[in-house]
Protein backbone atom coordinates (compact mmCIF):
# COMPACT_ATOMS: atom_id res chain seq x y z
CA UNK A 1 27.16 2.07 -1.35
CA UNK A 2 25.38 4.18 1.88
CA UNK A 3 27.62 4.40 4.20
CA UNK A 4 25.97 4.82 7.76
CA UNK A 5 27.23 6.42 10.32
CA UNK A 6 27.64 5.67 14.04
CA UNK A 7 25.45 8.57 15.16
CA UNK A 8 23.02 7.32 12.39
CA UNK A 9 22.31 3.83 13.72
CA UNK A 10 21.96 5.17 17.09
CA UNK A 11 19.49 7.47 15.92
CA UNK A 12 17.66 4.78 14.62
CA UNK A 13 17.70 3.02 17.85
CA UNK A 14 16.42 5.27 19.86
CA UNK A 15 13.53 6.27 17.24
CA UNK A 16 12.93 2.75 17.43
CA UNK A 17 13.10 2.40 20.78
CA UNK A 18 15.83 -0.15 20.57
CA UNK A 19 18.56 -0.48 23.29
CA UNK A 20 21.78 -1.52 21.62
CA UNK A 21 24.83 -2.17 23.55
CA UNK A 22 28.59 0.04 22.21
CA UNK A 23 29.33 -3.59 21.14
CA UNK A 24 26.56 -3.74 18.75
CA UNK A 25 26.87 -0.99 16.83
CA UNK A 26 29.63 -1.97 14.69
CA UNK A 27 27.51 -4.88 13.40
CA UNK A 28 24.42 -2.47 13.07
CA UNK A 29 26.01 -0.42 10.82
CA UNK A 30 27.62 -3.34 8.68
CA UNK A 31 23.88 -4.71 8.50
CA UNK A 32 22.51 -1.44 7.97
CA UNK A 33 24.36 -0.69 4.92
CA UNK A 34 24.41 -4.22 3.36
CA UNK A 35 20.18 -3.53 3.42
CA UNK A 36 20.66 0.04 1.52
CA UNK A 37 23.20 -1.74 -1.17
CA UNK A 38 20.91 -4.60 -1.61
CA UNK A 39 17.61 -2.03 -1.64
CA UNK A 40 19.27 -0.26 -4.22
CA UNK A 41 20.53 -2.69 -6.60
CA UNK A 42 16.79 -3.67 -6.74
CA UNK A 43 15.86 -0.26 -7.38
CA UNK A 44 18.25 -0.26 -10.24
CA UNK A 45 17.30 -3.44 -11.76
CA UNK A 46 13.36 -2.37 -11.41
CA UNK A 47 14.33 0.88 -13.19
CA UNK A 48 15.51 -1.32 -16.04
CA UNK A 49 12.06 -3.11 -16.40
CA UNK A 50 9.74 -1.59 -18.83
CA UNK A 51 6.46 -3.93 -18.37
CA UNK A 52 3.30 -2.57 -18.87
CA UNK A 53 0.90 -1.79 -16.05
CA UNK A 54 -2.10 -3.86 -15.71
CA UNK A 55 -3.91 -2.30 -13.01
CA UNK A 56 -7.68 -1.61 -13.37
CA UNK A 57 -7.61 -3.01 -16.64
CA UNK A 58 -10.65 -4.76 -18.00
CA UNK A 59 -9.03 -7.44 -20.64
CA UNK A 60 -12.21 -8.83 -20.89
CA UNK A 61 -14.42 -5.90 -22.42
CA UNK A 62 -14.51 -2.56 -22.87
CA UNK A 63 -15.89 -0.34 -19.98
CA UNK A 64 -18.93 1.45 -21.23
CA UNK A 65 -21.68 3.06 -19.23
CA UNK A 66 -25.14 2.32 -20.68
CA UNK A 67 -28.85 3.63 -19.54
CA UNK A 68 -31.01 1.65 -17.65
CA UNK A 69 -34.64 1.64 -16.14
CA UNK A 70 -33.81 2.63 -12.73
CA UNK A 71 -37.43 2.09 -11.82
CA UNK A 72 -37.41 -1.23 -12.83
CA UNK A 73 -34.37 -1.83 -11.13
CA UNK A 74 -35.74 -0.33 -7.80
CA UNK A 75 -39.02 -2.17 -8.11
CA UNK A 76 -37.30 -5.47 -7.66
CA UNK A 77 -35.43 -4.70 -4.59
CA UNK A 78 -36.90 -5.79 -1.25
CA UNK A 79 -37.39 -2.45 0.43
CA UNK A 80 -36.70 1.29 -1.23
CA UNK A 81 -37.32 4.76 -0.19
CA UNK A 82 -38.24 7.21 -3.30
CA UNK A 83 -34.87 6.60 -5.75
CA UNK A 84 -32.75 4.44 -2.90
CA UNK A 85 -32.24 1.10 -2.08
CA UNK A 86 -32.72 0.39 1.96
CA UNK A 87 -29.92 -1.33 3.46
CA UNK A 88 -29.43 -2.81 7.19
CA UNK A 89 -27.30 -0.29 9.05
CA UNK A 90 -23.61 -1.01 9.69
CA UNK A 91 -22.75 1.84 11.70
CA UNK A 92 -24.20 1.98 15.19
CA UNK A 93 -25.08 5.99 16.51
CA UNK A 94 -23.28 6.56 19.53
């Protein structure tokens, strides 16, 4: 368990721009360290976990990057300039 200091949680508050009371601190600190327990006895149960990560994972095919007829491509869009799609502008110049 963290044990947190008095100078700590003052620390804290004034970082934070908090204005606790002498009265408060007590409780501060009591809170303060029953957040760090909790935090990590979730850290150590995550640890434990061993699930596989799905991020940017295509389950649905594999990711393959094929030619194509860029010129055909281009000739269908509305507007183009040489090899380039033209797009409305979404930044204004200042």
């Amino acid at each position: 368990m963290a044990i947190i200091s008095k100078e700590e949680v003052l620390k804290i508050a004034r970082i934070s721009a908090i204005e606790i009371r002498e009265d408060e601190v007590e409780k501060l600190t009591k809170q303060l360290e029953d957040v760090l327990a909790y935090a990590a006895r979730v850290a150590e149960i995550a640890a434990d976990l061993q699930e596989p990560s799905t991020k940017n994972i295509n389950v649905f095919r594999e990711d393959v990057a094929r030619d194509a007829d860029t010129q055909a491509i281009l000739e269908r869009a509305p507007e183009r300039e040489d090899d380039f799609f033209v797009v409305p502008s979404i930044i204004e110049d200042k």
